[in-house]
N, C-alpha and C. Protein backbone atom coordinates (compact mmCIF):
# COMPACT_ATOMS: atom_id res chain seq x y z
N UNK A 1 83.51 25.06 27.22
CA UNK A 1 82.61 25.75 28.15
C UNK A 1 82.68 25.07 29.51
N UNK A 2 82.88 26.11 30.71
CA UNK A 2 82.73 25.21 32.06
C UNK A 2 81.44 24.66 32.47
N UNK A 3 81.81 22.99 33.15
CA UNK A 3 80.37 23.13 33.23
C UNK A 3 80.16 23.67 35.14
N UNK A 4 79.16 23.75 35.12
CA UNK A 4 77.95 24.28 36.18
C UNK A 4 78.64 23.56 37.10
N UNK A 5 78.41 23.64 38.44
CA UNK A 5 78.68 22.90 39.80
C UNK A 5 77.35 22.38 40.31
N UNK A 6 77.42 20.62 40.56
CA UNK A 6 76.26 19.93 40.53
C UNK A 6 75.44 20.71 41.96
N UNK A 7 76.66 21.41 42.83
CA UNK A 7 75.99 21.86 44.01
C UNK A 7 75.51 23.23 44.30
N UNK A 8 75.59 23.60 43.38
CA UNK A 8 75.28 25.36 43.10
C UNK A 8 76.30 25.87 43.72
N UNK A 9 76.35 27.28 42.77
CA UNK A 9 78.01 27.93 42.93
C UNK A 9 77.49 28.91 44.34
N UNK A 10 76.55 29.26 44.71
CA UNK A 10 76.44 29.93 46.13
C UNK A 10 76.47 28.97 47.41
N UNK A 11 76.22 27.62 47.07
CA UNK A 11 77.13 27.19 48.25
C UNK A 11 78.69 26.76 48.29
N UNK A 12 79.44 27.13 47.36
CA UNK A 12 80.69 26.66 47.04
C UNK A 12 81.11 27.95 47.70
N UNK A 13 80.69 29.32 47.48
CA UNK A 13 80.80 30.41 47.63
C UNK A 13 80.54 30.65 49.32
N UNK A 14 79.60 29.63 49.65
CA UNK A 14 79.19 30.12 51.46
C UNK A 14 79.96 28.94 52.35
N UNK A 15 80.08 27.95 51.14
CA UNK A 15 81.75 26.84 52.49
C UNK A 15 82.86 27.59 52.10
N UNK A 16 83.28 28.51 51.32
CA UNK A 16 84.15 29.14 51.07
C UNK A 16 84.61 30.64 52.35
N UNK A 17 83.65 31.01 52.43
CA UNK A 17 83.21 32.09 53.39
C UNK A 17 83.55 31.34 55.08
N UNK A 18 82.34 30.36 55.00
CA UNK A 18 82.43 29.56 56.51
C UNK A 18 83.96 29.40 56.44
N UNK A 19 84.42 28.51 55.69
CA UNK A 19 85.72 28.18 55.80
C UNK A 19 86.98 29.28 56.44
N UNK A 20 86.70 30.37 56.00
CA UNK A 20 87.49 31.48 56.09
C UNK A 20 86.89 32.35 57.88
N UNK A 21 86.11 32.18 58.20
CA UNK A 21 85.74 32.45 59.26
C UNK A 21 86.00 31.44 60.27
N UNK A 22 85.86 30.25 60.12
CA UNK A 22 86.20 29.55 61.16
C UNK A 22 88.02 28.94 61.09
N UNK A 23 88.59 29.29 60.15
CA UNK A 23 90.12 29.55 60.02
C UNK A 23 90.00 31.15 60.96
N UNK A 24 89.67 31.79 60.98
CA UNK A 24 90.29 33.42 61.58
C UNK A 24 90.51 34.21 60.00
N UNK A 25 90.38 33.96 59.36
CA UNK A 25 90.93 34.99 58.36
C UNK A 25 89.93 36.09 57.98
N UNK A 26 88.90 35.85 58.30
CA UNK A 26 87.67 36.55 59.23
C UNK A 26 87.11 36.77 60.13
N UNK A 27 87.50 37.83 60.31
CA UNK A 27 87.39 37.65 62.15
C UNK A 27 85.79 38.78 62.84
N UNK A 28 85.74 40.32 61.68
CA UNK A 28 84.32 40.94 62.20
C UNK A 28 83.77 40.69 60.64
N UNK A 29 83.84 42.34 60.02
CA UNK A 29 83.68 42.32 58.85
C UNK A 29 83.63 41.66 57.68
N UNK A 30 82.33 40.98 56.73
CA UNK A 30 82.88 40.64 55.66
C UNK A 30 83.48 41.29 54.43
N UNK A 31 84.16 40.84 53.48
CA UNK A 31 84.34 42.00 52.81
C UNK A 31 82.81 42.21 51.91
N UNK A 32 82.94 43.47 51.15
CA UNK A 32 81.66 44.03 50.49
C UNK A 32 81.32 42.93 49.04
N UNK A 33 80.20 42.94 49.35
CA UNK A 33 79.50 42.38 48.24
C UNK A 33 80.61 42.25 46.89
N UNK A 34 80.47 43.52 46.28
CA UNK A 34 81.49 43.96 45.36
C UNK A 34 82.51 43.01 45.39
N UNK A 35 83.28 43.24 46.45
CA UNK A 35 84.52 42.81 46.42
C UNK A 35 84.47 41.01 46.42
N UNK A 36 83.61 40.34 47.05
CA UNK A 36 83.37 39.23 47.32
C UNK A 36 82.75 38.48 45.26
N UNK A 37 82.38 39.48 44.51
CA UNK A 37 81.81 39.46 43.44
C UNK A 37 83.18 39.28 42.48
N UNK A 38 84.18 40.23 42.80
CA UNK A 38 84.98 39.89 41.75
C UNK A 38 86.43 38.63 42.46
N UNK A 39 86.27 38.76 43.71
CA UNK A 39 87.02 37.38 44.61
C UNK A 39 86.32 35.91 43.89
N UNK A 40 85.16 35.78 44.37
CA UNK A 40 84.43 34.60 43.40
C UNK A 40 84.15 34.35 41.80
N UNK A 41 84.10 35.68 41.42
CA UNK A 41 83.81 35.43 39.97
C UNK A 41 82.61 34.78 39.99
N UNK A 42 81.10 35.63 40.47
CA UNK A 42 80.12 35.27 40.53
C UNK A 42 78.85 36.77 40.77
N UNK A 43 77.98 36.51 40.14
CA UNK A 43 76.97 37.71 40.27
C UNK A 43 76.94 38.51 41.50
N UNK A 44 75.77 38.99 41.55
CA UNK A 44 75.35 39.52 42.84
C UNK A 44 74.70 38.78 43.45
N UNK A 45 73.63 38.36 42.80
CA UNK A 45 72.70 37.64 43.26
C UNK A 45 73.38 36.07 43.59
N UNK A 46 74.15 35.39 43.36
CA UNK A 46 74.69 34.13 44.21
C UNK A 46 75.58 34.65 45.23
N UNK A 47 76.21 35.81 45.56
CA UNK A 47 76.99 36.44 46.51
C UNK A 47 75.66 36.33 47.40
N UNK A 48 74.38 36.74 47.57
CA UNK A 48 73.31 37.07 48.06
C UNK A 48 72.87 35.71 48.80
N UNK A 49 72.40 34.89 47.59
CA UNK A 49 72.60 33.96 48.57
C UNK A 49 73.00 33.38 49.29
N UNK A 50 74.83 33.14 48.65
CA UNK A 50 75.72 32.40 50.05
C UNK A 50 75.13 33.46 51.57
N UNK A 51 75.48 34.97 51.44
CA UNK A 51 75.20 35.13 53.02
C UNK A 51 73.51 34.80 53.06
N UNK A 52 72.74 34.61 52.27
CA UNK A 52 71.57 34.11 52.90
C UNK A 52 71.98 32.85 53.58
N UNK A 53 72.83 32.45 53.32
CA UNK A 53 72.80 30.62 53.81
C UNK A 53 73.56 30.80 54.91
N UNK A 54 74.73 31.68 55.13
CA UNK A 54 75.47 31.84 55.93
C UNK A 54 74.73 32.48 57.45
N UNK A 55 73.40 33.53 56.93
CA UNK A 55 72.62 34.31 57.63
C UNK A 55 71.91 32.96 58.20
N UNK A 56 71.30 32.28 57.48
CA UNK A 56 70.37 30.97 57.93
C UNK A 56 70.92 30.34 59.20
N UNK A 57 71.85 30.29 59.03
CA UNK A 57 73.08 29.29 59.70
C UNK A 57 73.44 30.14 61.30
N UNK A 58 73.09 31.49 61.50
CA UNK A 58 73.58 32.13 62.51
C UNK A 58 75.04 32.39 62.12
N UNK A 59 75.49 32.08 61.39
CA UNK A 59 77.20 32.61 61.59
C UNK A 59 77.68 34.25 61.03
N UNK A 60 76.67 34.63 60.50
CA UNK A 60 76.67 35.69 60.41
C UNK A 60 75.51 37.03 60.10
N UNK A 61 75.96 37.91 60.39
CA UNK A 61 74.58 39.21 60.34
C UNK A 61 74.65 40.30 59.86
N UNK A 62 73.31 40.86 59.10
CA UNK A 62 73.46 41.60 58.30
C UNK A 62 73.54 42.98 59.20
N UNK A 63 73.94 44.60 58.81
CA UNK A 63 73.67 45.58 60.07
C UNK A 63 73.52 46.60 58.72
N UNK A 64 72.45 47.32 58.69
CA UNK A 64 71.63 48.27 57.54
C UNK A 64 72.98 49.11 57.59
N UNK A 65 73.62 49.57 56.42
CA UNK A 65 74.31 50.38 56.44
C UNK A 65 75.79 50.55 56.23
N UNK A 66 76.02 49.18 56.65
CA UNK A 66 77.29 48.71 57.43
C UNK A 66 77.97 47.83 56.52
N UNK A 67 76.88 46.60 56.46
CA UNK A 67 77.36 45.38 55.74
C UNK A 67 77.39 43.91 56.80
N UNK A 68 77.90 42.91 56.36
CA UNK A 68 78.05 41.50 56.64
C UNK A 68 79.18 42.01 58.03
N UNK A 69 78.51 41.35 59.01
CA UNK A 69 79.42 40.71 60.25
C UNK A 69 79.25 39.58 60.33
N UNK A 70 80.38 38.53 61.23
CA UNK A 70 80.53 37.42 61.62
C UNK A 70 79.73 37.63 62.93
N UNK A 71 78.40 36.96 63.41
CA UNK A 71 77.87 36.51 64.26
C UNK A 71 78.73 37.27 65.78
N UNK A 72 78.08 38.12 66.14
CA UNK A 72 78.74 38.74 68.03
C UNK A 72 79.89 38.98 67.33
N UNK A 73 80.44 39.94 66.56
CA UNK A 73 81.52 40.87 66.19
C UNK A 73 81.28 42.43 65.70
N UNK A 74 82.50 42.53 66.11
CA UNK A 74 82.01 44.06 65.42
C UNK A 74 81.53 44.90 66.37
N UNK A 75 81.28 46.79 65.30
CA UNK A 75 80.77 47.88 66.38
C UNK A 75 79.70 47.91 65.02
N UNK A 76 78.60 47.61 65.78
CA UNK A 76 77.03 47.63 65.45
C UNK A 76 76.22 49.38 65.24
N UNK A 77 77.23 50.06 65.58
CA UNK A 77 76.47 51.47 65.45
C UNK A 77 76.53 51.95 64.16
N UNK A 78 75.34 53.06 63.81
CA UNK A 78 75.46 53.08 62.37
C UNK A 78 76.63 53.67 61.78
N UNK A 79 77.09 53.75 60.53
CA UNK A 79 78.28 54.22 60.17
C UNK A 79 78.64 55.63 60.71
N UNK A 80 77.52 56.94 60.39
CA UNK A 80 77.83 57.87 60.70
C UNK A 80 78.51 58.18 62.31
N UNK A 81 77.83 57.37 63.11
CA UNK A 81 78.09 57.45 64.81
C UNK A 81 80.04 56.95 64.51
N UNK A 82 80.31 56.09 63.39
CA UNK A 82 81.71 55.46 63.64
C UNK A 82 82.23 56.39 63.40
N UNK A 83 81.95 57.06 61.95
CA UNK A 83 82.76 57.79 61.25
C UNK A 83 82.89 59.53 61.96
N UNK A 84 82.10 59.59 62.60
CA UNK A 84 81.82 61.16 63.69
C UNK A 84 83.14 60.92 64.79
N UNK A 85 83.45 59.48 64.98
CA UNK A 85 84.10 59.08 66.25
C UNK A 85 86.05 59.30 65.85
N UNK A 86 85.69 59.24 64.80
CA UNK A 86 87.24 60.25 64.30
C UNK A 86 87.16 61.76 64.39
N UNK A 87 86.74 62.69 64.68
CA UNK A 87 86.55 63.74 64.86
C UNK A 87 86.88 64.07 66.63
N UNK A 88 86.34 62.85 67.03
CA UNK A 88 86.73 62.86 68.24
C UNK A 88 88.23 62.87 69.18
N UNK A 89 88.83 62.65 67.98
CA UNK A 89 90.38 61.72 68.07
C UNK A 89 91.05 62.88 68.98
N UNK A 90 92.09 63.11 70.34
CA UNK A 90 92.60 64.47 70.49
C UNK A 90 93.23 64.96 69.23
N UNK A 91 93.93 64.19 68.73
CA UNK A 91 94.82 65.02 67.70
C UNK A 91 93.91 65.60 66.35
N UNK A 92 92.29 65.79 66.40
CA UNK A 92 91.41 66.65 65.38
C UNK A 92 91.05 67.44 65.97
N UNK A 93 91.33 68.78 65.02
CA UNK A 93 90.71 69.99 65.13
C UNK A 93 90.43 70.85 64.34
N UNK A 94 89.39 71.92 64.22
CA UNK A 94 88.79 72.77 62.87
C UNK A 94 89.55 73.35 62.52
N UNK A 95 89.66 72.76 60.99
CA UNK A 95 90.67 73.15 59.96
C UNK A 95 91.31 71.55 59.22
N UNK A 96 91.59 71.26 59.96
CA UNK A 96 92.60 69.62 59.66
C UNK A 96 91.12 69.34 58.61
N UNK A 97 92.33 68.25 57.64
CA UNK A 97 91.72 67.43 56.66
C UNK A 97 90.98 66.39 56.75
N UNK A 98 90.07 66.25 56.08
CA UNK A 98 89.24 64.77 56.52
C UNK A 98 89.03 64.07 55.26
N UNK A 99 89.43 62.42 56.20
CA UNK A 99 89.62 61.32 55.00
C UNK A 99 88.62 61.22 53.75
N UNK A 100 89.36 61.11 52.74
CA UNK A 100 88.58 60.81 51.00
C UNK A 100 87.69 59.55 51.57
N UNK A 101 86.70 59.90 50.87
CA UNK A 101 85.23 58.31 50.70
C UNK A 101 86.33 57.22 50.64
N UNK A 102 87.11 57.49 49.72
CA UNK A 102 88.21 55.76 49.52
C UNK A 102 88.93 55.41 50.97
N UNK A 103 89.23 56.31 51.72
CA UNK A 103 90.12 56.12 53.04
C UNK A 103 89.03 55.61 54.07
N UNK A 104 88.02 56.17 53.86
CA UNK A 104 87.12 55.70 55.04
C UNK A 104 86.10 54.38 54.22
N UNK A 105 86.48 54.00 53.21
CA UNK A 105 85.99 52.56 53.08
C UNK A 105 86.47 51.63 53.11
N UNK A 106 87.95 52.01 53.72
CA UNK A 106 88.56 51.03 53.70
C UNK A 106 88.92 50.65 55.28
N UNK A 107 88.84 52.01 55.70
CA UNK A 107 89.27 52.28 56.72
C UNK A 107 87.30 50.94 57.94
N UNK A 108 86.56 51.49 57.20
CA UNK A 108 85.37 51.18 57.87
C UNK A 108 84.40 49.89 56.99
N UNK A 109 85.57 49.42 56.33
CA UNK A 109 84.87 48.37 55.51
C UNK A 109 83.77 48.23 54.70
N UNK A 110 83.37 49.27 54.65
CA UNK A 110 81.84 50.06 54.45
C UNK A 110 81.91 50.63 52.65
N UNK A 111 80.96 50.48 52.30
CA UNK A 111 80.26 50.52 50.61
C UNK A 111 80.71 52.19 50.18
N UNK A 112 80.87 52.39 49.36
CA UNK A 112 81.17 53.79 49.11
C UNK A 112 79.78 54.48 49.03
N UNK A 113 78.22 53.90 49.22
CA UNK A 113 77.35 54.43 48.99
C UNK A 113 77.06 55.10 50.36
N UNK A 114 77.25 53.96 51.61
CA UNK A 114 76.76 54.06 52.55
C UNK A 114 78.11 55.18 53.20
N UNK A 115 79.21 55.55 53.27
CA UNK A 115 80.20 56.62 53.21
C UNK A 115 79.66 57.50 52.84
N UNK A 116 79.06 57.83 51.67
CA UNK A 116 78.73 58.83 50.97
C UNK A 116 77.46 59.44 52.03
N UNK A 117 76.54 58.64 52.02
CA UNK A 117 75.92 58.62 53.17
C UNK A 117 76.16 59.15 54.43
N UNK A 118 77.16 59.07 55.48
CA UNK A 118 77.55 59.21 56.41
C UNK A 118 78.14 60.41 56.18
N UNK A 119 78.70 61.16 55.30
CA UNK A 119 79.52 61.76 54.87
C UNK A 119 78.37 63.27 54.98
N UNK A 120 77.07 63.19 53.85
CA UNK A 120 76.29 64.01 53.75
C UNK A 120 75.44 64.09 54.82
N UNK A 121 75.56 63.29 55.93
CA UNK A 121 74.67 63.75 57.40
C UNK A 121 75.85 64.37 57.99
N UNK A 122 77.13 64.02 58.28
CA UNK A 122 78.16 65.09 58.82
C UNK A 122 77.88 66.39 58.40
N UNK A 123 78.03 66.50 56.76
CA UNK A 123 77.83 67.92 56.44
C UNK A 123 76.69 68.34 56.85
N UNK A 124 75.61 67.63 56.66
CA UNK A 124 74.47 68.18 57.05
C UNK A 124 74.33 68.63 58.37
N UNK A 125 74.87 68.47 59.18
CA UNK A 125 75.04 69.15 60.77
C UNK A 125 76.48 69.62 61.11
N UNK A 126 77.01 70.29 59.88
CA UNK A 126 77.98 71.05 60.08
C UNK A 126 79.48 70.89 60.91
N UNK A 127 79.40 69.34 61.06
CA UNK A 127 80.60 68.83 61.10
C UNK A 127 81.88 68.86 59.86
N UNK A 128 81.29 68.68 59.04
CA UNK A 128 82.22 68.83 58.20
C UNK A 128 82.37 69.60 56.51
N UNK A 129 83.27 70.10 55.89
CA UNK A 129 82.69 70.65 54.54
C UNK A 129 83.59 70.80 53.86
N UNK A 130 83.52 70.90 52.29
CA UNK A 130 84.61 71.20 51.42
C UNK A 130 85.47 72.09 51.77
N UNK A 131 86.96 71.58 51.60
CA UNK A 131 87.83 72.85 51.76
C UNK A 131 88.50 73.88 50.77
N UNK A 132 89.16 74.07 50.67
CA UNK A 132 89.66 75.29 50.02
C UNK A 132 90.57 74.26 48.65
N UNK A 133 90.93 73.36 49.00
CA UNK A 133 91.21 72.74 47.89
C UNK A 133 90.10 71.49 47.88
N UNK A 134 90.82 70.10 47.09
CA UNK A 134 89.27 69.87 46.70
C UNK A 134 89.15 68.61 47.78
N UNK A 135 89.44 68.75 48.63
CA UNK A 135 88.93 67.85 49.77
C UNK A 135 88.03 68.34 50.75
N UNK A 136 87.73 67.84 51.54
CA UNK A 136 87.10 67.80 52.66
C UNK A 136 87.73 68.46 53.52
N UNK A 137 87.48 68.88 55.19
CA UNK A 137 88.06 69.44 56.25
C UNK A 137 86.98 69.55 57.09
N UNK A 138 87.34 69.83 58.40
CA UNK A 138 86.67 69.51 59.41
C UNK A 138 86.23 70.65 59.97
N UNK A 139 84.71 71.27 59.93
CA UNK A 139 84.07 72.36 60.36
C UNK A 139 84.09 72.75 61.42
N UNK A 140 83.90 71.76 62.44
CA UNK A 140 83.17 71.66 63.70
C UNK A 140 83.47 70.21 64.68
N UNK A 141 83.70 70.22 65.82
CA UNK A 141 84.10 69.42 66.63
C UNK A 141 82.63 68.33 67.12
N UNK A 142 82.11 67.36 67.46
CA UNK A 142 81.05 67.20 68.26
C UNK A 142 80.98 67.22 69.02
N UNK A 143 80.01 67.81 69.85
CA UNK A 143 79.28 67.75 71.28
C UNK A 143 80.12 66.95 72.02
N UNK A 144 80.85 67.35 73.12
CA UNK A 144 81.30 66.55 73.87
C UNK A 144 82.81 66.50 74.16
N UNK A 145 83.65 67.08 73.01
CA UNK A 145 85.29 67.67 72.80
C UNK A 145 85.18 69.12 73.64
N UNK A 146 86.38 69.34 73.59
CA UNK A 146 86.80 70.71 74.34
C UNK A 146 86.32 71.83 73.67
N UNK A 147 86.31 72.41 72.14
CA UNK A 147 86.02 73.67 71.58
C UNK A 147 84.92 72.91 70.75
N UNK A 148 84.26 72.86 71.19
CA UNK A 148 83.40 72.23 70.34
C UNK A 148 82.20 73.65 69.80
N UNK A 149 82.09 73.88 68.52
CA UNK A 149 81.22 74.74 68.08
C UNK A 149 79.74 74.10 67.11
N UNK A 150 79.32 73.03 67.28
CA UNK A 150 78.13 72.69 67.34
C UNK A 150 77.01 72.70 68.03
């Protein structure tokens, strides 16, 4: 049986983190809970604490929605404002396909809950909707593009 770490495994887990941030190998985003859960081989709740300790420390901040940033990094707006901002792109227009929950969580570093999320306020203001096969596609342009029908 292993034993225990005399220093608790959430700070092994948050010099592990620091470490990786002040190398660059983190530079906005942390990765998601989740992912940081099966990287450590540790609960949720000691994942929780390292960024509590990390949060303590100023080196990094939480943003509702979003997830873990490194301290003054990052685009702070809520997901939906990011994820609307591809719609914006010149090369989108009504009809074209729009990225699977998996493309835009990876794409936006972001939880598949909080996607899902972002996803059902698009539809909900008619930006976007199921297409004819079983993806997504793009309804409507936002406020502010050339044909924009919102």
């Amino acid at each position: 049986m292993p034993q225990a770490s005399p220093r608790g495994r959430y700070l092994e887990v948050s010099d592990s983190l620091r470490q990786e941030i002040k190398e660059g190998k983190i530079t906005e985003s942390l990765p998601s809970q989740a992912k940081l859960m099966g990287t450590h081989r540790v609960s949720r709740s000691t994942i929780e604490r390292a960024l509590g300790v990390l949060k303590g420390e100023g080196l990094i901040e939480s943003v509702q929605g979003a997830g873990w940033y490194v301290a003054g990094s990052g685009d702070r707006r809520p997901l939906v404002e990011r994820v609307t901002d591809l719609l914006r792109a010149d090369s989108v227009g009504v009809g074209d396909r729009f990225p699977t929950e998996k493309e835009l969580c990876e794409l936006f570093g972001a939880s598949r809950t909080a996607v899902r999320s972002a996803i059902a306020q698009m539809e909900g203001q008619g930006l976007i909707g199921r297409g004819a096969t079983r993806g997504r596609e793009v309804r409507a342009l936002p406020i502010g593009q050339g044909d924009e029908t919102a």
